[in-house]
N, C-alpha and C. Protein backbone atom coordinates (compact mmCIF):
# COMPACT_ATOMS: atom_id res chain seq x y z
N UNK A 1 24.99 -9.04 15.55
CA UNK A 1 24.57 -8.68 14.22
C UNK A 1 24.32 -7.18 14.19
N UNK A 2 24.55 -6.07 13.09
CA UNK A 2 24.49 -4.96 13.14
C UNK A 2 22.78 -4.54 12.90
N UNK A 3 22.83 -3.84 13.78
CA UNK A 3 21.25 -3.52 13.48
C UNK A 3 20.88 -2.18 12.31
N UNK A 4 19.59 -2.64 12.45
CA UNK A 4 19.35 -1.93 11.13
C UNK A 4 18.98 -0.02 11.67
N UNK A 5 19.34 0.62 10.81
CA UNK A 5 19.21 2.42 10.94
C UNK A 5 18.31 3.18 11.78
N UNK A 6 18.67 3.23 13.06
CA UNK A 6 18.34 4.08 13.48
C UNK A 6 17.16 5.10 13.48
N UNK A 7 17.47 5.53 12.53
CA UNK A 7 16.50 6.18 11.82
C UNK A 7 14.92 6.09 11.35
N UNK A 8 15.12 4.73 10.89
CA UNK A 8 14.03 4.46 11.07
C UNK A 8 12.53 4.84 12.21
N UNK A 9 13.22 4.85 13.23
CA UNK A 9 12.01 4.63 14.44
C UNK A 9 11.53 6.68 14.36
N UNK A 10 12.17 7.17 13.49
CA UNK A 10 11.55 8.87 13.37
C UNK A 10 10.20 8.71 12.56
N UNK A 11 10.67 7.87 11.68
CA UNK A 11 9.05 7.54 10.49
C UNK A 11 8.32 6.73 10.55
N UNK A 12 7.95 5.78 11.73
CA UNK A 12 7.46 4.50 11.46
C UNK A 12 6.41 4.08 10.99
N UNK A 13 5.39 5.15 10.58
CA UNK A 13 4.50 4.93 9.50
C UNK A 13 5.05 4.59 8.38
N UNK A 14 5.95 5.31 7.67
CA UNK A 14 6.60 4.81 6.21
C UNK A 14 7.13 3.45 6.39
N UNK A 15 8.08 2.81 7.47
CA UNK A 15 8.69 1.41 7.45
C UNK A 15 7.65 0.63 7.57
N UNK A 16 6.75 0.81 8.55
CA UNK A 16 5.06 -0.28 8.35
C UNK A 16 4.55 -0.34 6.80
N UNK A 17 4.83 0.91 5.88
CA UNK A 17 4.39 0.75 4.36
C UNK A 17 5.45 -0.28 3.76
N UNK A 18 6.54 0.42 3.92
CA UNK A 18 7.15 -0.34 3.11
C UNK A 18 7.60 -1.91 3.26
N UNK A 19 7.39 -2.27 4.83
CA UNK A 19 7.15 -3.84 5.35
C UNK A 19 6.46 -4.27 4.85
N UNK A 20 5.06 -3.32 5.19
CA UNK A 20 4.07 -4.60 4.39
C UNK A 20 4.19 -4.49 2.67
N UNK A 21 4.53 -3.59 1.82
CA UNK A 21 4.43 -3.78 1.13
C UNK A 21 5.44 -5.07 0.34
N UNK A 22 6.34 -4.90 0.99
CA UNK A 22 7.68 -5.96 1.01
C UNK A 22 7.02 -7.27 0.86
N UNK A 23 6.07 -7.56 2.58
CA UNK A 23 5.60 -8.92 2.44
C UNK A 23 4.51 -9.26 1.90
N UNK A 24 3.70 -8.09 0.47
CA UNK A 24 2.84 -9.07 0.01
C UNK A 24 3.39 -9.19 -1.03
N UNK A 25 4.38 -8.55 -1.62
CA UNK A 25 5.11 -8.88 -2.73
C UNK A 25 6.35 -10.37 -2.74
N UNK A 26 6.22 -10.11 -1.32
CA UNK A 26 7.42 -12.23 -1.02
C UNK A 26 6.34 -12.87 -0.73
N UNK A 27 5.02 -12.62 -0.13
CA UNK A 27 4.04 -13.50 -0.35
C UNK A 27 3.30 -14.30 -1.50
N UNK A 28 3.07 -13.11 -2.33
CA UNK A 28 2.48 -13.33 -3.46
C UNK A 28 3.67 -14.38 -4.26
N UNK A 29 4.78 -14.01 -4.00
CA UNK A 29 6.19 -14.73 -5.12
C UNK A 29 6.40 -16.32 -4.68
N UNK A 30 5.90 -16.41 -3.47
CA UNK A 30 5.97 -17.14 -2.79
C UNK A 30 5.02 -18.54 -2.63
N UNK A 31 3.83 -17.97 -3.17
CA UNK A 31 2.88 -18.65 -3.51
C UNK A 31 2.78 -19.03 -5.21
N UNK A 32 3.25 -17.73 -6.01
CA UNK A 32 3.46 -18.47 -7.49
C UNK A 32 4.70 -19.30 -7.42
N UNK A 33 5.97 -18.92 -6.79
CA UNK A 33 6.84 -20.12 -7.07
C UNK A 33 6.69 -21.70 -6.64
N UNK A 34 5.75 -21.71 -5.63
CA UNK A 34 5.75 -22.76 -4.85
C UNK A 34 4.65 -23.64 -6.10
N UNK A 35 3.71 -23.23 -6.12
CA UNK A 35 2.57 -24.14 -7.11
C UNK A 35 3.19 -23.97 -8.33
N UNK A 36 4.50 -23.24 -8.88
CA UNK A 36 5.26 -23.69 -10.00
C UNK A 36 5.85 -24.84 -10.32
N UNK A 37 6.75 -24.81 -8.66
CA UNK A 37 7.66 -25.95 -8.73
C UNK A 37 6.39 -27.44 -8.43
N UNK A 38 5.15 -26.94 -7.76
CA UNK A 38 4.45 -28.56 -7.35
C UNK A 38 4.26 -28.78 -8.92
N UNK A 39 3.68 -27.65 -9.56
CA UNK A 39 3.27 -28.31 -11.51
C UNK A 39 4.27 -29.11 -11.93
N UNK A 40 5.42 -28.57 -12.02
CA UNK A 40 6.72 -29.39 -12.64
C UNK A 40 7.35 -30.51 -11.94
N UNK A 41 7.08 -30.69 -10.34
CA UNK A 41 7.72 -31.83 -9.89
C UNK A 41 7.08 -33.03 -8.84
N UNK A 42 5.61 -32.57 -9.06
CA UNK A 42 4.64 -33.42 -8.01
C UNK A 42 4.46 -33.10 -6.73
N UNK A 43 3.78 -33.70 -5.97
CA UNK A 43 3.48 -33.26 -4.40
C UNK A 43 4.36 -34.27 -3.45
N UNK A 44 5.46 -35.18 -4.09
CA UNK A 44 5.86 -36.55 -3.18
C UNK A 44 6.80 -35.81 -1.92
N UNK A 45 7.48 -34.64 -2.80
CA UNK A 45 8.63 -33.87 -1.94
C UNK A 45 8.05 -32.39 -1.89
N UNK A 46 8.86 -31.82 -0.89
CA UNK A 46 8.08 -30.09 -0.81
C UNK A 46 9.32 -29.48 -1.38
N UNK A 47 9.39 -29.46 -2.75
CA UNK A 47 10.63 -28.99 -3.55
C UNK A 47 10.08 -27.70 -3.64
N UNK A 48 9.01 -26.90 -3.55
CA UNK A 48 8.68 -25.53 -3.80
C UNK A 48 9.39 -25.14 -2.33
N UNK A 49 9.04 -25.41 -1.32
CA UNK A 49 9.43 -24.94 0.02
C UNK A 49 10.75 -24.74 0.23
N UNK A 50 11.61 -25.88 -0.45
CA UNK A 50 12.88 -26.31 -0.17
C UNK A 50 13.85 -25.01 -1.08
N UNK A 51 13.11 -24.72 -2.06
CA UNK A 51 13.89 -23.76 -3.16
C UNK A 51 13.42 -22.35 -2.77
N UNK A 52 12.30 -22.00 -1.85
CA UNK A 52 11.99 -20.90 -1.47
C UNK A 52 12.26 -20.92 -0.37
N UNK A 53 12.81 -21.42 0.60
CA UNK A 53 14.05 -21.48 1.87
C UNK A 53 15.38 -21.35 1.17
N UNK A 54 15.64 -21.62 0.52
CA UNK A 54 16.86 -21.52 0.01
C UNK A 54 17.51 -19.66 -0.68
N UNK A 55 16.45 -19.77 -1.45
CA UNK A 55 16.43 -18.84 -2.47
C UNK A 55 16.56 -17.60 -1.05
N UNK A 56 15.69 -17.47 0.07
CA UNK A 56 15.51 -16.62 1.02
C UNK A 56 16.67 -16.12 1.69
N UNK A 57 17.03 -17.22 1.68
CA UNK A 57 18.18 -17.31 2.62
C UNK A 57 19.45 -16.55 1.90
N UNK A 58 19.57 -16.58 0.71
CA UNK A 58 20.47 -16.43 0.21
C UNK A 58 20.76 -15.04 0.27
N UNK A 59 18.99 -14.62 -0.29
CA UNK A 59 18.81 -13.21 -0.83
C UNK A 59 18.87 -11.97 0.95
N UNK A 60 18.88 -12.74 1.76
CA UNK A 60 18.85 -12.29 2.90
C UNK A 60 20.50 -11.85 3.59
N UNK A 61 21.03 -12.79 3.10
CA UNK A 61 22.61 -13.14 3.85
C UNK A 61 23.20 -11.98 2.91
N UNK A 62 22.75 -11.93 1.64
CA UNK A 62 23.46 -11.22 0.48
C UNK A 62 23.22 -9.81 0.43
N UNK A 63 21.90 -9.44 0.47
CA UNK A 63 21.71 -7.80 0.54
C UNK A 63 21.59 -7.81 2.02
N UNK A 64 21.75 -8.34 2.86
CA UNK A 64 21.76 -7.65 4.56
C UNK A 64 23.09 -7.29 4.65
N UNK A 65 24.04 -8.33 3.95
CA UNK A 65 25.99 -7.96 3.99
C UNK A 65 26.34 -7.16 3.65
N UNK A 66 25.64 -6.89 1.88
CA UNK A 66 26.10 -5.82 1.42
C UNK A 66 25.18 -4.16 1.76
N UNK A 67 24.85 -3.88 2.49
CA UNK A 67 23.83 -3.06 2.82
C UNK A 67 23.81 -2.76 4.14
N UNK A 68 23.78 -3.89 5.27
CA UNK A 68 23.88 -3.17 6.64
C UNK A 68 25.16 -3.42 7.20
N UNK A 69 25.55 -4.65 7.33
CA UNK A 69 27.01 -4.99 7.56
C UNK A 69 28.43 -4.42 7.03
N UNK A 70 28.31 -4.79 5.63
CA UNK A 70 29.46 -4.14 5.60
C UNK A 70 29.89 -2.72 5.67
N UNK A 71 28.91 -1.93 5.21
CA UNK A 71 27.96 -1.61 3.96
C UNK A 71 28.53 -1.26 3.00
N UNK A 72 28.24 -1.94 1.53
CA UNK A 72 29.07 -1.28 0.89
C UNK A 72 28.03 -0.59 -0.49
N UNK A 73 27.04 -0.68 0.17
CA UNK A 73 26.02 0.12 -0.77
C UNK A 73 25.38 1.30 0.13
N UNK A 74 25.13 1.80 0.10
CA UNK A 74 24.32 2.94 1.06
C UNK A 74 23.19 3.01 0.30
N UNK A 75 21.95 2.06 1.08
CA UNK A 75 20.82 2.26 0.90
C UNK A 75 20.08 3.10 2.19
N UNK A 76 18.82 3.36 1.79
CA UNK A 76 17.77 3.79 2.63
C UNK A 76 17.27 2.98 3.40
N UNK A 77 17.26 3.26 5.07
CA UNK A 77 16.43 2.06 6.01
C UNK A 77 15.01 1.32 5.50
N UNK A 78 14.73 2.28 4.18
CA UNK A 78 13.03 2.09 4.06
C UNK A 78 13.47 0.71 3.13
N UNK A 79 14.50 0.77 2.35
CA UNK A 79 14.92 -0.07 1.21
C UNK A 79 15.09 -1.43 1.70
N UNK A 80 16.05 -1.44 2.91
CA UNK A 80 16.40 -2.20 3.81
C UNK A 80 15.59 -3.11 4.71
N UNK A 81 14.62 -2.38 5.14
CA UNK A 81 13.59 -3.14 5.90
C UNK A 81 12.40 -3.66 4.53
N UNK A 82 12.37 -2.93 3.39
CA UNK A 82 11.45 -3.34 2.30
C UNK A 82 12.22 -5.02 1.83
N UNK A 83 13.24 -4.89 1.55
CA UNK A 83 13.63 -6.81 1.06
C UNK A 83 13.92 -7.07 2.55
N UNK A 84 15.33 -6.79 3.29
CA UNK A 84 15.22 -7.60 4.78
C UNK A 84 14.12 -8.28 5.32
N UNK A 85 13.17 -7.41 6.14
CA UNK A 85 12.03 -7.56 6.99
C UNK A 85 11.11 -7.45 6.03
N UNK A 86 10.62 -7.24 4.80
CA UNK A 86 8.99 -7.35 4.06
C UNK A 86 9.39 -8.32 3.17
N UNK A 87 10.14 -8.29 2.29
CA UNK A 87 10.48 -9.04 0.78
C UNK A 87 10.84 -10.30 1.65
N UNK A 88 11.62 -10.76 2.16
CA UNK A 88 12.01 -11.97 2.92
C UNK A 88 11.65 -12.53 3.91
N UNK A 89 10.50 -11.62 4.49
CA UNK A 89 9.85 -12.05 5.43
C UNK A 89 8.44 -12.73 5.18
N UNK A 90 8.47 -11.85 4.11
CA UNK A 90 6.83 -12.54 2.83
C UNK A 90 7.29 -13.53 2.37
N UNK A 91 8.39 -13.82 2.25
CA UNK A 91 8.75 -15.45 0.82
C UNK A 91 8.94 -16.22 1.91
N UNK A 92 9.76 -16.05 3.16
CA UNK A 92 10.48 -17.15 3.70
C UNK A 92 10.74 -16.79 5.37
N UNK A 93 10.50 -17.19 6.18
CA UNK A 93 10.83 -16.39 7.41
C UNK A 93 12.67 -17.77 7.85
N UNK A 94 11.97 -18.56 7.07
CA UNK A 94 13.65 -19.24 7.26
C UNK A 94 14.70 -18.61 6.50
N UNK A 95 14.71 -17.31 6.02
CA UNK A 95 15.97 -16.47 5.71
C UNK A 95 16.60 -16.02 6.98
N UNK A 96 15.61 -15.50 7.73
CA UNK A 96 15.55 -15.03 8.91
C UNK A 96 16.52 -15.79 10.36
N UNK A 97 16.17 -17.06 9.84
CA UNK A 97 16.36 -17.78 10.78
C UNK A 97 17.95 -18.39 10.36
N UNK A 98 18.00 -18.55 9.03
CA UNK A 98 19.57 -18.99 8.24
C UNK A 98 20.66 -17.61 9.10
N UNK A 99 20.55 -16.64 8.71
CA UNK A 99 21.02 -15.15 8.70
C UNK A 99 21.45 -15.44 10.26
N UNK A 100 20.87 -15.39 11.19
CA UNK A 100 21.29 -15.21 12.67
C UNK A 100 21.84 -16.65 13.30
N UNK A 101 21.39 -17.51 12.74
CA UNK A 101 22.36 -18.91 12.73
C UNK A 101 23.76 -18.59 12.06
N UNK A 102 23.96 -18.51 11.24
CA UNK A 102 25.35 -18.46 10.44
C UNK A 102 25.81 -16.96 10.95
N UNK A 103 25.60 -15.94 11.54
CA UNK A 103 26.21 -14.48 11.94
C UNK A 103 26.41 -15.33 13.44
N UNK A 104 25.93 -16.11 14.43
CA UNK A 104 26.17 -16.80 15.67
C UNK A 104 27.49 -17.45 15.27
N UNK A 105 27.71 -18.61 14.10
CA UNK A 105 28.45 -19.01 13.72
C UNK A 105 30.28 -18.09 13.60
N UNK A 106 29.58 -17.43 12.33
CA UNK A 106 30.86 -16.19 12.67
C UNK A 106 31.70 -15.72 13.66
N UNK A 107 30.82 -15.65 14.73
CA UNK A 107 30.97 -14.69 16.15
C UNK A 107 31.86 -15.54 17.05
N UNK A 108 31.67 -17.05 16.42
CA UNK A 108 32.31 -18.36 17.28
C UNK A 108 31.16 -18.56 18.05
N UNK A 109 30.12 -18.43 18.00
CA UNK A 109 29.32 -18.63 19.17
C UNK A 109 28.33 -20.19 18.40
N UNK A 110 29.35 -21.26 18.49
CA UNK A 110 28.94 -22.76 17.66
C UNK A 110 28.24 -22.85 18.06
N UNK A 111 28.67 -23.35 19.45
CA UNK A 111 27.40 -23.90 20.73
C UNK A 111 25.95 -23.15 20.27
N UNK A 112 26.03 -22.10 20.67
CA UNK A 112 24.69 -21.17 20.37
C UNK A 112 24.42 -21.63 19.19
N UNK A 113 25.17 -21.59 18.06
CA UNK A 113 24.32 -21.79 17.00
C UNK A 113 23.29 -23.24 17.00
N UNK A 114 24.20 -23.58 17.40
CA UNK A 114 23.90 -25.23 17.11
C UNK A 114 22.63 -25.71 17.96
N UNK A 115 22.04 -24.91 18.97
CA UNK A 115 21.27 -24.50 19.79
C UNK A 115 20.48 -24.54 19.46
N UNK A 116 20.44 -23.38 19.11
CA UNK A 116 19.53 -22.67 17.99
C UNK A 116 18.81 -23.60 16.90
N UNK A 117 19.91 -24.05 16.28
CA UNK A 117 19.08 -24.89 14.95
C UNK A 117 18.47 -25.96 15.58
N UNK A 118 18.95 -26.49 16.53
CA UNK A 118 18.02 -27.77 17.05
C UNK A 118 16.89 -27.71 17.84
N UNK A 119 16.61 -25.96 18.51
CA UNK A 119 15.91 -26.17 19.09
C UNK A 119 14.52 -25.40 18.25
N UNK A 120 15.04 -24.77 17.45
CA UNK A 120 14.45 -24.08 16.29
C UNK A 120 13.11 -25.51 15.53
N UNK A 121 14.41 -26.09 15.05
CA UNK A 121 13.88 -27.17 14.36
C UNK A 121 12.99 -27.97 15.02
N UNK A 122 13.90 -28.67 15.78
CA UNK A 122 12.62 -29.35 17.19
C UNK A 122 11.26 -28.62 18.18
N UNK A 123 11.46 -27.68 18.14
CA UNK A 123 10.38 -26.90 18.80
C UNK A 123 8.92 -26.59 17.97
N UNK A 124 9.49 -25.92 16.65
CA UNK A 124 9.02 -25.58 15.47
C UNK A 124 7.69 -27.09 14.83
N UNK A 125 8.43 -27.91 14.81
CA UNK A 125 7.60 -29.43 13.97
C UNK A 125 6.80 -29.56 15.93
N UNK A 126 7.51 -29.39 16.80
CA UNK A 126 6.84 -30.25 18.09
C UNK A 126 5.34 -29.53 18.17
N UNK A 127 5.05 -28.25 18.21
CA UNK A 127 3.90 -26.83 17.78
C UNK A 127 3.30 -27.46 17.05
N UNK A 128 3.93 -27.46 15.92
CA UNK A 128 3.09 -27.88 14.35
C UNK A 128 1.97 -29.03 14.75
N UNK A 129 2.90 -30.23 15.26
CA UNK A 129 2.39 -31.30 15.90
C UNK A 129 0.87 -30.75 16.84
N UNK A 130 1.64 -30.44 17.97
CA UNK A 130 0.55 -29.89 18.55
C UNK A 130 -0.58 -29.42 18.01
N UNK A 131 -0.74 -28.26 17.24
CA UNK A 131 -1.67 -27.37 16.40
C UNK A 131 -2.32 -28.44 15.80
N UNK A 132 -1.82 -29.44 15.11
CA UNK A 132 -2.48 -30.70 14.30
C UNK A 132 -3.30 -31.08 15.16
N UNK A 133 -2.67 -31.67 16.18
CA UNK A 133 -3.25 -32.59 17.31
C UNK A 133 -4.37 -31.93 18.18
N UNK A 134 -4.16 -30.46 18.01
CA UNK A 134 -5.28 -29.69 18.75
C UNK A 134 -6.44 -29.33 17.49
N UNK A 135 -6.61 -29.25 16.23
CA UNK A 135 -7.25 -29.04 15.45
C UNK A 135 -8.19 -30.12 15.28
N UNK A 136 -7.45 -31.22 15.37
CA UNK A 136 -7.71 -32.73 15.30
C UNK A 136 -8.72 -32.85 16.56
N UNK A 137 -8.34 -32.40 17.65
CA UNK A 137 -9.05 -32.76 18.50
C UNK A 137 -10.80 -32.15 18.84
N UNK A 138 -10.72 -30.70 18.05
CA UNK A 138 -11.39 -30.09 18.02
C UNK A 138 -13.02 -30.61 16.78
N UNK A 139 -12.34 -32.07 16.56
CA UNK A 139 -13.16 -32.91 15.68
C UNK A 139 -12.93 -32.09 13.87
N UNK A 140 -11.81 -31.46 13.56
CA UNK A 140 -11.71 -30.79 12.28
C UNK A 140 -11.03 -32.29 11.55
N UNK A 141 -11.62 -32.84 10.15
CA UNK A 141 -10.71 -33.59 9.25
C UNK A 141 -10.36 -33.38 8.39
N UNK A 142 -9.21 -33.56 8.00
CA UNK A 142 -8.48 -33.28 6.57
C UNK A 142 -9.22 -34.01 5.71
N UNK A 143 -9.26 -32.65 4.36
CA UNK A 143 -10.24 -33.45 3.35
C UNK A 143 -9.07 -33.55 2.14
């Protein structure tokens, strides 16, 4: 995957601004879209999660292509790391994770990908588990 500008690492006070400012602005979006979609469609499915993985992913694959890869925009590293790494990293870190799965894919590297997503996936809920099971144990109950 092409990495991002170089350049960057001369200012890295400004890319820490503009990261974080990135991720409280995909945070914040992230949190109104999600209790949007629970108002309109109930708590049975995690349809807020499912459309803000999605939505991430998209917006990630789409301005990282057109911007570092191909490039066919010439933006600023600050711009770049502001939606890349802050804006998409605040809404969704599964953009993150779509983006280098499907660029593995590209490369022919299936196996790897396929790796990847399973062990991503499986590792990811097995933690979660854990963290439950250790919170749990720590005598904490869900109210």
């Amino acid at each position: 995957m092409a990495g991002l500008d170089p350049a960057i690492h001369a200012f890295p006070l400004v890319i820490y601004f503009w990261i974080a400012l990135g991720g409280a602005l995909g945070s914040m979006a992230r949190y109104w879209l999600n209790n949007a979609v629970i108002a309109a469609t109930g708590l049975a499915f995690p349809w807020g999660t499912l459309l803000i993985n999605i939505l991430g992913s998209f917006v990630i694959g789409f301005f990282g292509t057109l911007t570092v890869e191909v490039p066919r925009f010439s933006v600023p590293a600050e711009i770049r790391v502001f939606v890349i790494v802050g804006l998409c990293g605040g809404f969704t870190t599964f953009s993150a994770f779509s983006l280098q799965t499907v660029e593995l894919a590209r490369l022919g590297e299936w196996q790897r990908a396929g790796w990847y997503v399973a062990a991503s996936v499986a590792l990811c809920l097995l933690v979660c588990w854990l963290g439950i099971a250790a919170a749990l144990a720590l005598g904490l109950r869900r109210t």
